[in-house]
Protein backbone atom coordinates (compact mmCIF):
# COMPACT_ATOMS: atom_id res chain seq x y z
CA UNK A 1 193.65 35.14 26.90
CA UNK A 2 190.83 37.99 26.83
CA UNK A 3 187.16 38.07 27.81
CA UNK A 4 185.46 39.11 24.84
CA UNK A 5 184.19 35.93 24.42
CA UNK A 6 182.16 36.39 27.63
CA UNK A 7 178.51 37.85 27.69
CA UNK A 8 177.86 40.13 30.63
CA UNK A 9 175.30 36.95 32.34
CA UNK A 10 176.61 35.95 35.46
CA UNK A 11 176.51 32.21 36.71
CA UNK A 12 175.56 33.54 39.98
CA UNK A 13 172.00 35.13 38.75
CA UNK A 14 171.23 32.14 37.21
CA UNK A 15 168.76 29.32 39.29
CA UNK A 16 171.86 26.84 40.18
CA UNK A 17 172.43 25.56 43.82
CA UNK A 18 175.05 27.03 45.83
CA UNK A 19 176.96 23.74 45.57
CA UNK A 20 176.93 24.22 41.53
CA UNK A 21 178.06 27.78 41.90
CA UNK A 22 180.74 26.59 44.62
CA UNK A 23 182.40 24.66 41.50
CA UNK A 24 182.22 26.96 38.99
CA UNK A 25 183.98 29.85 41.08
CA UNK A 26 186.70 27.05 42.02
CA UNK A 27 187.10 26.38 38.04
CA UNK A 28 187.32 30.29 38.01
CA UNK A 29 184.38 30.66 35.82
CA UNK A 30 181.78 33.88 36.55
CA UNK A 31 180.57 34.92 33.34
CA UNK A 32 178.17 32.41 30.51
CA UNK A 33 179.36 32.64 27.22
CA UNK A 34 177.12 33.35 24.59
CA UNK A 35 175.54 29.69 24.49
CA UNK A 36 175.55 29.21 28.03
CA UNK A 37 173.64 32.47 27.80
CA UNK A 38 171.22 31.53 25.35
CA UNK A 39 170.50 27.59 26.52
CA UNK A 40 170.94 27.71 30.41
CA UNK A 41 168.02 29.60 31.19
CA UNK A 42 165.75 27.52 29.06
CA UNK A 43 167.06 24.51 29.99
CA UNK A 44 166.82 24.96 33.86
CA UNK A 45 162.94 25.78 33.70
CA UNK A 46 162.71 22.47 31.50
CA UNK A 47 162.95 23.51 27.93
CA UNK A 48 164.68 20.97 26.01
CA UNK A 49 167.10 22.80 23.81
CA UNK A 50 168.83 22.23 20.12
CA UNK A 51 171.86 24.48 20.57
CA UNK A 52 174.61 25.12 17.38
CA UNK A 53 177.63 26.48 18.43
CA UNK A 54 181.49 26.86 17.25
CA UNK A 55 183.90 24.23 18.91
CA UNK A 56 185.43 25.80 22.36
CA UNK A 57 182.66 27.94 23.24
CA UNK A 58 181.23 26.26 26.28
CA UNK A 59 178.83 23.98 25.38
CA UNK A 60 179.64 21.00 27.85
CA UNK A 61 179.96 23.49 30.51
CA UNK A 62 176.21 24.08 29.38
CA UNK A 63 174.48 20.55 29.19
CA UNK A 64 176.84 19.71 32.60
CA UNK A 65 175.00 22.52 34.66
CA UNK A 66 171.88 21.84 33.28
CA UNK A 67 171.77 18.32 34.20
CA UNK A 68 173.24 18.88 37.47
CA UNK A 69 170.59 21.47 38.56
CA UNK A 70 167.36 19.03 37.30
CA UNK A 71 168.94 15.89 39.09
CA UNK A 72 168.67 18.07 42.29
CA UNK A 73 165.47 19.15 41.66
CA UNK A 74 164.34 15.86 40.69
CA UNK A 75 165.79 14.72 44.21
CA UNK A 76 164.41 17.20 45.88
CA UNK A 77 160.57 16.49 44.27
CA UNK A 78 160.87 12.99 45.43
CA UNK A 79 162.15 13.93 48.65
CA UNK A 80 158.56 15.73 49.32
CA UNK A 81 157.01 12.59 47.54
CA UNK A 82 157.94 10.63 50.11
CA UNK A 83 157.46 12.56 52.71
CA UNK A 84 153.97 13.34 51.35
CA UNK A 85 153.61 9.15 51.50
CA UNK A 86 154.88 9.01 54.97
CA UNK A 87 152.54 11.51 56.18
CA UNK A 88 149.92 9.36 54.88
CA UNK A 89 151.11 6.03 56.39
CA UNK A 90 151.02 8.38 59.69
CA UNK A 91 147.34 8.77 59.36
CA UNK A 92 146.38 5.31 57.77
CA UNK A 93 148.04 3.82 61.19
CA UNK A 94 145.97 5.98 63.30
CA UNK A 95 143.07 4.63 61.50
CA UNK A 96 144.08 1.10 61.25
CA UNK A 97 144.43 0.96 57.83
CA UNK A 98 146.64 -0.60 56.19
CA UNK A 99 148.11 0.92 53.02
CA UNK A 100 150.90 -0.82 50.52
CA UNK A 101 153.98 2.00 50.63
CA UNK A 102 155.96 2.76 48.00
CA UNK A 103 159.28 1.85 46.64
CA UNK A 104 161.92 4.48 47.96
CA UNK A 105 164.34 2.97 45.80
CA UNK A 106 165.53 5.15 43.33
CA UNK A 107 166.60 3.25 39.80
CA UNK A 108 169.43 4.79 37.91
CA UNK A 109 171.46 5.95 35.62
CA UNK A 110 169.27 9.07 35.74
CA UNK A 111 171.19 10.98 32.60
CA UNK A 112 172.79 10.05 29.73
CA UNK A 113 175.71 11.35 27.40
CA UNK A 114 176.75 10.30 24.08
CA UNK A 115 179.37 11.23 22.81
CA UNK A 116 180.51 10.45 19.25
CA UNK A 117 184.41 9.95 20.24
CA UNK A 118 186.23 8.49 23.25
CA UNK A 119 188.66 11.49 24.02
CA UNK A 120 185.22 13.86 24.07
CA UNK A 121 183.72 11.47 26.35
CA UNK A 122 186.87 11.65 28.37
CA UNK A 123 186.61 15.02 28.58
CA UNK A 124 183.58 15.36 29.29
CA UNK A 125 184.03 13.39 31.99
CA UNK A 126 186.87 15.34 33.21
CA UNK A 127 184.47 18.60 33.20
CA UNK A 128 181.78 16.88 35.01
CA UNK A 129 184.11 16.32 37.97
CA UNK A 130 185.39 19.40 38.31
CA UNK A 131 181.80 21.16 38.54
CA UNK A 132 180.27 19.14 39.97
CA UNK A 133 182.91 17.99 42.82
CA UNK A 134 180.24 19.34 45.58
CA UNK A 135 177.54 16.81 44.30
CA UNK A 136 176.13 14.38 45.77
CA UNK A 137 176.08 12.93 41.87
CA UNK A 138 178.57 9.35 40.82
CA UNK A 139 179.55 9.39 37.18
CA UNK A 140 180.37 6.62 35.06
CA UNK A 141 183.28 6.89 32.07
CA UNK A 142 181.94 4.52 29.07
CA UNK A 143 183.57 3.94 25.73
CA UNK A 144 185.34 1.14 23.66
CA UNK A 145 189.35 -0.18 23.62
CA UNK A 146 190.22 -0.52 26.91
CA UNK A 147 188.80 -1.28 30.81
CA UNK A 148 186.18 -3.30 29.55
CA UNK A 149 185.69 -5.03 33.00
CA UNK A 150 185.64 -1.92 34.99
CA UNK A 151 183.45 -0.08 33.00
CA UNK A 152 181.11 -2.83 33.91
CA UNK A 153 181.61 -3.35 37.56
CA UNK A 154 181.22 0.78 37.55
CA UNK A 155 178.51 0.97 35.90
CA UNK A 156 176.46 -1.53 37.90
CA UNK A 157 176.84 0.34 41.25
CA UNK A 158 174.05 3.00 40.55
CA UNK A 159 175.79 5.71 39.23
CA UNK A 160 173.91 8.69 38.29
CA UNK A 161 175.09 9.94 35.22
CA UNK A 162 176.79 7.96 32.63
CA UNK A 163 178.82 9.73 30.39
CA UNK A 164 180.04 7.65 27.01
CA UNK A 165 179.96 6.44 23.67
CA UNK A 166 177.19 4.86 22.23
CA UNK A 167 178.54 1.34 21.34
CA UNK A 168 179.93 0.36 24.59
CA UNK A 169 176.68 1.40 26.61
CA UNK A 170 174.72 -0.39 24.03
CA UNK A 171 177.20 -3.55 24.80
CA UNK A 172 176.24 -3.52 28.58
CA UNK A 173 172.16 -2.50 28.35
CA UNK A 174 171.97 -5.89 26.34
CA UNK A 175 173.68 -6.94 29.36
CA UNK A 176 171.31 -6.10 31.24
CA UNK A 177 174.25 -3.95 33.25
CA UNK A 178 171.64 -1.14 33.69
CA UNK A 179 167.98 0.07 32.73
CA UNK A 180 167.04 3.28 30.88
CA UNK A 181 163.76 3.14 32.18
CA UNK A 182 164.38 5.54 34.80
CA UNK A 183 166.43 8.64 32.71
CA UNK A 184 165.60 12.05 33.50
CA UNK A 185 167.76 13.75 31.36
CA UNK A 186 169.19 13.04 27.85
CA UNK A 187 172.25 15.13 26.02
CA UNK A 188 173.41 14.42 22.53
CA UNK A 189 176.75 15.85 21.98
CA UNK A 190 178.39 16.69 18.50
CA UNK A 191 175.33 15.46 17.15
CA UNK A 192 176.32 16.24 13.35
CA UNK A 193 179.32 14.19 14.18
CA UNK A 194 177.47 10.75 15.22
CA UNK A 195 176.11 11.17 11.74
CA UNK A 196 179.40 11.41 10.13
CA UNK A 197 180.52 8.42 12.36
CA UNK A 198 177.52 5.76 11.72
CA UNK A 199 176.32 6.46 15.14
CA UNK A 200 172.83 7.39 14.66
CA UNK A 201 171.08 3.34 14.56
CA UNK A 202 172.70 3.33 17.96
CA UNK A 203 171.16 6.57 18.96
CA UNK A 204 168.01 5.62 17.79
CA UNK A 205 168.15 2.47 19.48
CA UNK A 206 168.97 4.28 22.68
CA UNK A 207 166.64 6.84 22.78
CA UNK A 208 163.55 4.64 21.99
CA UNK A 209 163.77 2.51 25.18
CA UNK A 210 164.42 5.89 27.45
CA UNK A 211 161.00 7.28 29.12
CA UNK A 212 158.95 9.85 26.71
CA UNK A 213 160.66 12.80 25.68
CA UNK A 214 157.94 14.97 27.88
CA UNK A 215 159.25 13.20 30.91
CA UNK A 216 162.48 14.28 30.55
CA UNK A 217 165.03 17.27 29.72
CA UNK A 218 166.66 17.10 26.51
CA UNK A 219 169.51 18.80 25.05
CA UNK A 220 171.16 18.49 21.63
CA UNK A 221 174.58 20.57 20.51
CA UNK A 222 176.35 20.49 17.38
CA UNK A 223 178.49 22.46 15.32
CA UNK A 224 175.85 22.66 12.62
CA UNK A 225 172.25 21.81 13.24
CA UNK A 226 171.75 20.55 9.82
CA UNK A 227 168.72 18.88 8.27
CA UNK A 228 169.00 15.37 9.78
CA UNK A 229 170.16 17.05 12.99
CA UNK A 230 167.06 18.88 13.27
CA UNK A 231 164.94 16.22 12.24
CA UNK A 232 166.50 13.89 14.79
CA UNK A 233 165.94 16.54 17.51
CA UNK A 234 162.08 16.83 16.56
CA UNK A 235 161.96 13.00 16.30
CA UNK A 236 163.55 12.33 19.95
CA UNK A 237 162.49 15.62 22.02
CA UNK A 238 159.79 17.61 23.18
CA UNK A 239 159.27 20.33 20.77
CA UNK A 240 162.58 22.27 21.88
CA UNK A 241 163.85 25.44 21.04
CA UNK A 242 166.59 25.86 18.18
CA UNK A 243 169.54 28.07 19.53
CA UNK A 244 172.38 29.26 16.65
CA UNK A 245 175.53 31.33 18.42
CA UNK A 246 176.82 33.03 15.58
CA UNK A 247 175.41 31.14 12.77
CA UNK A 248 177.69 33.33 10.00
CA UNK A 249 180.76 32.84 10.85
CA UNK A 250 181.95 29.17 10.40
CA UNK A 251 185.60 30.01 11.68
CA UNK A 252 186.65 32.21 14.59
CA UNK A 253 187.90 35.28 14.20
CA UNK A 254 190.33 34.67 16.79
CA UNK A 255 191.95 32.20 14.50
CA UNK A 256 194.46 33.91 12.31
CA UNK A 257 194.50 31.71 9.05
CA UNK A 258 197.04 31.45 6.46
CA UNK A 259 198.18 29.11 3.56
CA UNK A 260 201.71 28.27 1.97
CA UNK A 261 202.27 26.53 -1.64
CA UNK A 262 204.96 24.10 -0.75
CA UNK A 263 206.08 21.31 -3.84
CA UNK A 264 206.07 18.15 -1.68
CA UNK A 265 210.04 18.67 -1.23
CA UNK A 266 209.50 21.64 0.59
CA UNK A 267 207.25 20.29 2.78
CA UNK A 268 209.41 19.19 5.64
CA UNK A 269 212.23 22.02 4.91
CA UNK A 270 208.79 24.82 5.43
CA UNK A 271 207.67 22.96 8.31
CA UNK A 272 211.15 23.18 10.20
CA UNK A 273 211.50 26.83 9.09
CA UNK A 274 208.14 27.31 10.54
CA UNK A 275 208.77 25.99 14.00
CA UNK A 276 211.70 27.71 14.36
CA UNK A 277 210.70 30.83 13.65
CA UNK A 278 207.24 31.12 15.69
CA UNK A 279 208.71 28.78 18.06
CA UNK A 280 205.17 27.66 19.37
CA UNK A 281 204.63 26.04 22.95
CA UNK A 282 202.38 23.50 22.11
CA UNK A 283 200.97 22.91 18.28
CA UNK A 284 199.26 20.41 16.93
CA UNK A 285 200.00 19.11 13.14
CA UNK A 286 197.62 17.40 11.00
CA UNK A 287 198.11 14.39 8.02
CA UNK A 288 195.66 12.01 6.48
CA UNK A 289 197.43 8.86 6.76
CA UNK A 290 199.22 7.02 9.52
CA UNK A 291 202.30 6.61 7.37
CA UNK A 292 202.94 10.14 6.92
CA UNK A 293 202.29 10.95 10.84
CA UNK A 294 205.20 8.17 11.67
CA UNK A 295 207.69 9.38 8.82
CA UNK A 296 206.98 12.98 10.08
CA UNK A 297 207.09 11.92 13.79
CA UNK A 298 211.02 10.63 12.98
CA UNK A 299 211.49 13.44 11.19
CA UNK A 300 210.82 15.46 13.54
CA UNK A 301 212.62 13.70 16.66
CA UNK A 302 215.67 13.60 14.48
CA UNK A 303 215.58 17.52 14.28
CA UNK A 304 215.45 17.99 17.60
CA UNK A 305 211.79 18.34 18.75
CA UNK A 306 210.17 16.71 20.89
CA UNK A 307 206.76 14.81 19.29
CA UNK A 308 203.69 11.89 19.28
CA UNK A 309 201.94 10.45 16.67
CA UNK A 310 198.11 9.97 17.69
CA UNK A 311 196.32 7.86 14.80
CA UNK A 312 193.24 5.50 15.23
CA UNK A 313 194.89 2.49 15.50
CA UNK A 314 196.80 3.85 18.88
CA UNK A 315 195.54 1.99 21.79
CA UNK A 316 193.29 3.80 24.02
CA UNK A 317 195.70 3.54 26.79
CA UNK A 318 198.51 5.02 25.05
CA UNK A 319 196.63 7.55 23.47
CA UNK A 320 195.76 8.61 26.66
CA UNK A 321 199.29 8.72 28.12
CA UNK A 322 200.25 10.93 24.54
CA UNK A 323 197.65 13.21 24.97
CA UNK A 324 198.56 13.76 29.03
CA UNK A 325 202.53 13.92 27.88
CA UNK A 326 201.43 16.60 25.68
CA UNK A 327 198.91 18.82 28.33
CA UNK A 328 201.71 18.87 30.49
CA UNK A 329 204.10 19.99 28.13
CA UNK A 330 206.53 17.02 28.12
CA UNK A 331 206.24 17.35 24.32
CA UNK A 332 205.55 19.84 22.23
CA UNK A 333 204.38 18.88 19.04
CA UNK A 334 201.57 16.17 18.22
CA UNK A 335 201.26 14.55 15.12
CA UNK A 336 197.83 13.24 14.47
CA UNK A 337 195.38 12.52 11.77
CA UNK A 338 191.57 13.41 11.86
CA UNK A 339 190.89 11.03 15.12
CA UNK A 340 192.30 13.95 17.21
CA UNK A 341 190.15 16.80 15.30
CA UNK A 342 186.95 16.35 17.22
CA UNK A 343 186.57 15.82 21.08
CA UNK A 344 189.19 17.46 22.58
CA UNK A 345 190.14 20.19 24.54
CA UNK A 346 194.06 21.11 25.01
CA UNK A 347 194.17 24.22 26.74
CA UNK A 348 196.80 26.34 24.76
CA UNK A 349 197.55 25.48 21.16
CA UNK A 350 198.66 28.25 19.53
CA UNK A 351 199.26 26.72 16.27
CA UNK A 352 197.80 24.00 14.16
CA UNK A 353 199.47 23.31 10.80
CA UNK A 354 197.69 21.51 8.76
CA UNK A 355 200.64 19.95 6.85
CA UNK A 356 198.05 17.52 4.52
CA UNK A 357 195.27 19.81 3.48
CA UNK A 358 191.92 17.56 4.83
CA UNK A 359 189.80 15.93 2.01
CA UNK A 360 186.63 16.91 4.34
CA UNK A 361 186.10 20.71 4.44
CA UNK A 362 184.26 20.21 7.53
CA UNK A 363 187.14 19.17 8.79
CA UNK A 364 188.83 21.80 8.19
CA UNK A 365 186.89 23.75 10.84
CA UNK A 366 187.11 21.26 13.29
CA UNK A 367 191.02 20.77 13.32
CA UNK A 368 191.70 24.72 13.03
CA UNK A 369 188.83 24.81 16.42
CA UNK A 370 191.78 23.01 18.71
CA UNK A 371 193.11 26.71 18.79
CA UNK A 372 191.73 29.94 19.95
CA UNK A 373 189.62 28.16 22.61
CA UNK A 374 187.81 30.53 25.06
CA UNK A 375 188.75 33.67 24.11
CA UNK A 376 192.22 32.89 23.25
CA UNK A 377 193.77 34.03 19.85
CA UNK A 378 196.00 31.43 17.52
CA UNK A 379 197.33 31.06 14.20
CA UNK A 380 196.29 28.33 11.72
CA UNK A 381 199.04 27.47 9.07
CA UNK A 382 197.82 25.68 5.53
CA UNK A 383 200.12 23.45 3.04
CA UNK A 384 198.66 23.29 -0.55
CA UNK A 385 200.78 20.74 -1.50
CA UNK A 386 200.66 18.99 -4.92
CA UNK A 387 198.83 16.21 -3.27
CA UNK A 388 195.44 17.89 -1.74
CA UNK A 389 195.71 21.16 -3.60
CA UNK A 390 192.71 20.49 -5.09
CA UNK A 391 190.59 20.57 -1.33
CA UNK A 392 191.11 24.62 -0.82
CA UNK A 393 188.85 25.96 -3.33
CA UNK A 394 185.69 24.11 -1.35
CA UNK A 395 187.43 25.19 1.46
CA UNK A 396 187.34 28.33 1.15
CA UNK A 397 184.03 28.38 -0.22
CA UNK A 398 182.49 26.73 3.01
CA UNK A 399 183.85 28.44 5.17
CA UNK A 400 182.93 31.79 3.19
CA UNK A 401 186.24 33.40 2.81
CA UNK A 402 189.92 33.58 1.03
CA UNK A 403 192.83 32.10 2.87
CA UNK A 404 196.14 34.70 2.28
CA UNK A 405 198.80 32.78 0.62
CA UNK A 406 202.04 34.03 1.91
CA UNK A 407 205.24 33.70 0.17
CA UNK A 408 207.89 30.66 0.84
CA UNK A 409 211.15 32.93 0.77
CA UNK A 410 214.62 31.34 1.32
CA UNK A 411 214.93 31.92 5.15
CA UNK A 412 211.49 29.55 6.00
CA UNK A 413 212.94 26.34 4.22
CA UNK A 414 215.10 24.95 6.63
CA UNK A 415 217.81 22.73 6.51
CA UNK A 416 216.69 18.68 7.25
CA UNK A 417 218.79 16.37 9.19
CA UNK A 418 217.27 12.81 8.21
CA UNK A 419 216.29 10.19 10.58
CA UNK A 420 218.54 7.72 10.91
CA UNK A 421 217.31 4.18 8.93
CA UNK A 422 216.21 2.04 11.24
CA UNK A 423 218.26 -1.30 11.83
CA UNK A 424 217.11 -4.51 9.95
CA UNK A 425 214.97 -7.07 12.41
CA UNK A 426 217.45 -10.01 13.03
CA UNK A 427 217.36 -12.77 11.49
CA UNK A 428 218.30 -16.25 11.70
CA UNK A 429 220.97 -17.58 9.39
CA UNK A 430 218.57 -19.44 6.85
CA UNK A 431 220.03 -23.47 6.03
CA UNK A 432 221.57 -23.71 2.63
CA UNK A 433 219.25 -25.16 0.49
CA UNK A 434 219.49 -28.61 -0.39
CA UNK A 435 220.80 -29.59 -3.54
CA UNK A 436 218.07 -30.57 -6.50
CA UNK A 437 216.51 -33.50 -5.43
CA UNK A 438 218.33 -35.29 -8.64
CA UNK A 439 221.60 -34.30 -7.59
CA UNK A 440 220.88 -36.73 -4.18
CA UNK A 441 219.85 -39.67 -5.46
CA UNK A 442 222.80 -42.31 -5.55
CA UNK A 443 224.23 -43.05 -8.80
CA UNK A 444 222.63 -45.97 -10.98
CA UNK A 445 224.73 -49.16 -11.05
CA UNK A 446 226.05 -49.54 -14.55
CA UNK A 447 224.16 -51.99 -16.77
CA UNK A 448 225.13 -55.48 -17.26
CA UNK A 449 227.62 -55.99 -20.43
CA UNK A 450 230.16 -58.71 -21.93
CA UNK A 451 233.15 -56.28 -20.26
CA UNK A 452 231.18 -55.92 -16.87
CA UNK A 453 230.04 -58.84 -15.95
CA UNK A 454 228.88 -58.70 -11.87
């Protein structure tokens, strides 16, 4: 990994608490990166902020600071508020006057974050602990599929922050769980994404019953700050400031990309020839549909590699177990579809193979972004197959460049050794079927005649 992704800014010149810095240095982070750079000043004297930035370029490191630094201010404000009152009980004794005295008690959560996915929330969560394990600050973890129970015990113990997807915390407001009424800070991750996902009623419906957007701090990031984006921003904060980090370039340069024109029988034969030859420590391989990511996933395993299938239907718990297997290396290969393109960080990847080209361009950029993350470099590897040939032309017209098609030459197309059929499910033996219902009834007694008489 290099530093050229690094601005000259320190952390340390910046206005954040010696407890904030304390974490950062312990997460080995000295230098901003361009949109901690642009964002973090503005945000810690109060500016709301609308920031656009590529995927792996800091962003939660920037909202996470932010809100840590105007929590302590904000604690620190009604520290001398009620000290101020105090002072003023003092003297309303001494004149024997009595005076009502405010409620100390402080109401929380005092920030939100939505997240459009469950494994961004997670690791957003994951972030927030490590900077901010000097805190005085309690987090709460809040999304859908699992945990429902403990989400809800935790987030009725006056946490501060509460970091999640919308639906869930929707679920338990209605519950009456927690009140919004008291939010000092509001950040919208991925915001382009909650559009994509349906999200933004529930946004709405969040945002309305928070405080005024002049009584808080607001921040907004997204990979592209689109029409609706900005009009949502406008809408929901106070007049903030539009930052773009490197607006012309869609892709990093960091991520070398290149295409192969496989017939689908040289799909699996490229693949294997691939992964032997680059031999990658930890990759990531893209389909569209579950079925493929299981047939590839036994492929695979029968070839001698070590893999996980991650598709939506995965239960969050096991999901989460996959994705830990893979961090810490225990395999070395996951399969997913587009439910693992957004939303997480795997420090890393050095390849992603998109073995089904995406139907989404957008999509595109966001699977080829779980590589090349903070400064490091990676290769992106393209199939136009038969099957989604047709999806690279407005591919490579959104993202504003040509993809080099290499050559599939005889050494790449490996042999195959096919997964062995799985046995049948047992059965019981099935009763032999009864004989037609004509063939049981008894015979009819012969009719009465001259020779047979009864």
């Amino acid at each position: 990994m290099n530093n050229t992704h690094l601005t000259e800014i320190l952390f340390s010149n910046l206005e954040l608490s010696e407890a904030i810095l304390q974490g950062l240095k312990e997460a080995g982070f000295h230098h901003c990166t361009p949109i901690q750079d642009k964002t973090l000043p503005l945000a810690l004297r109060g500016k709301d902020v609308a920031g656009q930035a590529q995927t792996g370029t800091g962003k939660t490191a920037a909202f996470l600071l932010a809100t840590f630094q105007h929590l302590i201010n904000d604690e620190t404000d009604l520290d001398e508020e009620e000290d101020d009152d105090e002072d003023a009980i003092d003297e309303a004794v001494e004149k024997v006057i009595v005076k009502p005295v405010r409620n100390k008690t402080i109401n929380y959560p005092r920030a939100i974050i939505l997240a459009p996915t469950r494994e961004l929330a997670i690791q957003i969560h994951k972030d927030a602990l490590q900077l901010g394990k000097h805190l005085n600050l309690t987090f709460a973890l809040i999304y859908g599929g699992t945990d429902y129970q403990k989400q809800l015990v935790k987030v009725k113990s006056n946490v501060d922050i509460i970091i999640g997807t919308p639906g869930r915390i929707i679920d338990f407001y209605r519950q009456n769980a927690f009140t919004l009424d008291h939010v000092k800070v509001m950040v919208l991750d991925e915001a382009d994404r909650m559009f994509d996902l349906g999200f933004i009623k529930d946004i709405r419906f969040l945002l309305r019953r928070m405080p005024a957007p002049e009584t808080r701090l607001n921040m907004l990031f997204s990979a592209t700050l689109s029409y609706k984006v900005t009009e949502l921003a406008y809408e929901h904060m106070n007049n903030p400031v539009l930052v773009k980090i490197e607006t012309e370039e869609v892709t990093s340069k960091a991520i070398n990309q290149s295409a192969y024109c496989p017939s689908n029988e040289q799909k699996i034969p490229l693949l294997l020839g691939i992964l032997k030859h680059d031999q990658p420590q930890r990759s990531i391989i893209f389909v569209n549909t579950k079925r493929c990511a299981e047939e590839l996933d036994a492929t695979l395993n029968a070839n001698g590699y070590k893999t996980a299938a991650l598709s939506g239907d995965v239960p969050q718990e096991k999901r989460q177990k996959l994705l830990l297997s893979f961090q810490e290396n225990e395999i070395s290969l996951l399969i997913a579809t587009d439910v693992a393109a957004r939303g997480l960080h795997i420090a890393d990847v050095s390849h992603v193979i998109n073995y089904d080209l995406p139907q989404d361009v957008e999509d595109y950029v966001h699977r080829i972004g779980r590589t090349a993350r903070f400064g490091a470099s990676g290769e992106a590897i393209s199939f136009i197959c038969e099957e989604y040939a047709y999806s690279m032309p407005d591919i490579e017209e959104f993202i504003g460049q040509k993809i080099p098609v290499k050559a599939i030459v005889k050494e790449l197309l490996a042999e195959v050794i096919k997964p062995e059929r799985k046995p049948k499910e047992f059965r019981p033996a099935q009763r032999p079927k009864r004989p037609p219902h004509s063939q049981n009834r008894k015979p009819k007694a012969p009719a009465l005649t001259p020779e047979n008489p009864r």
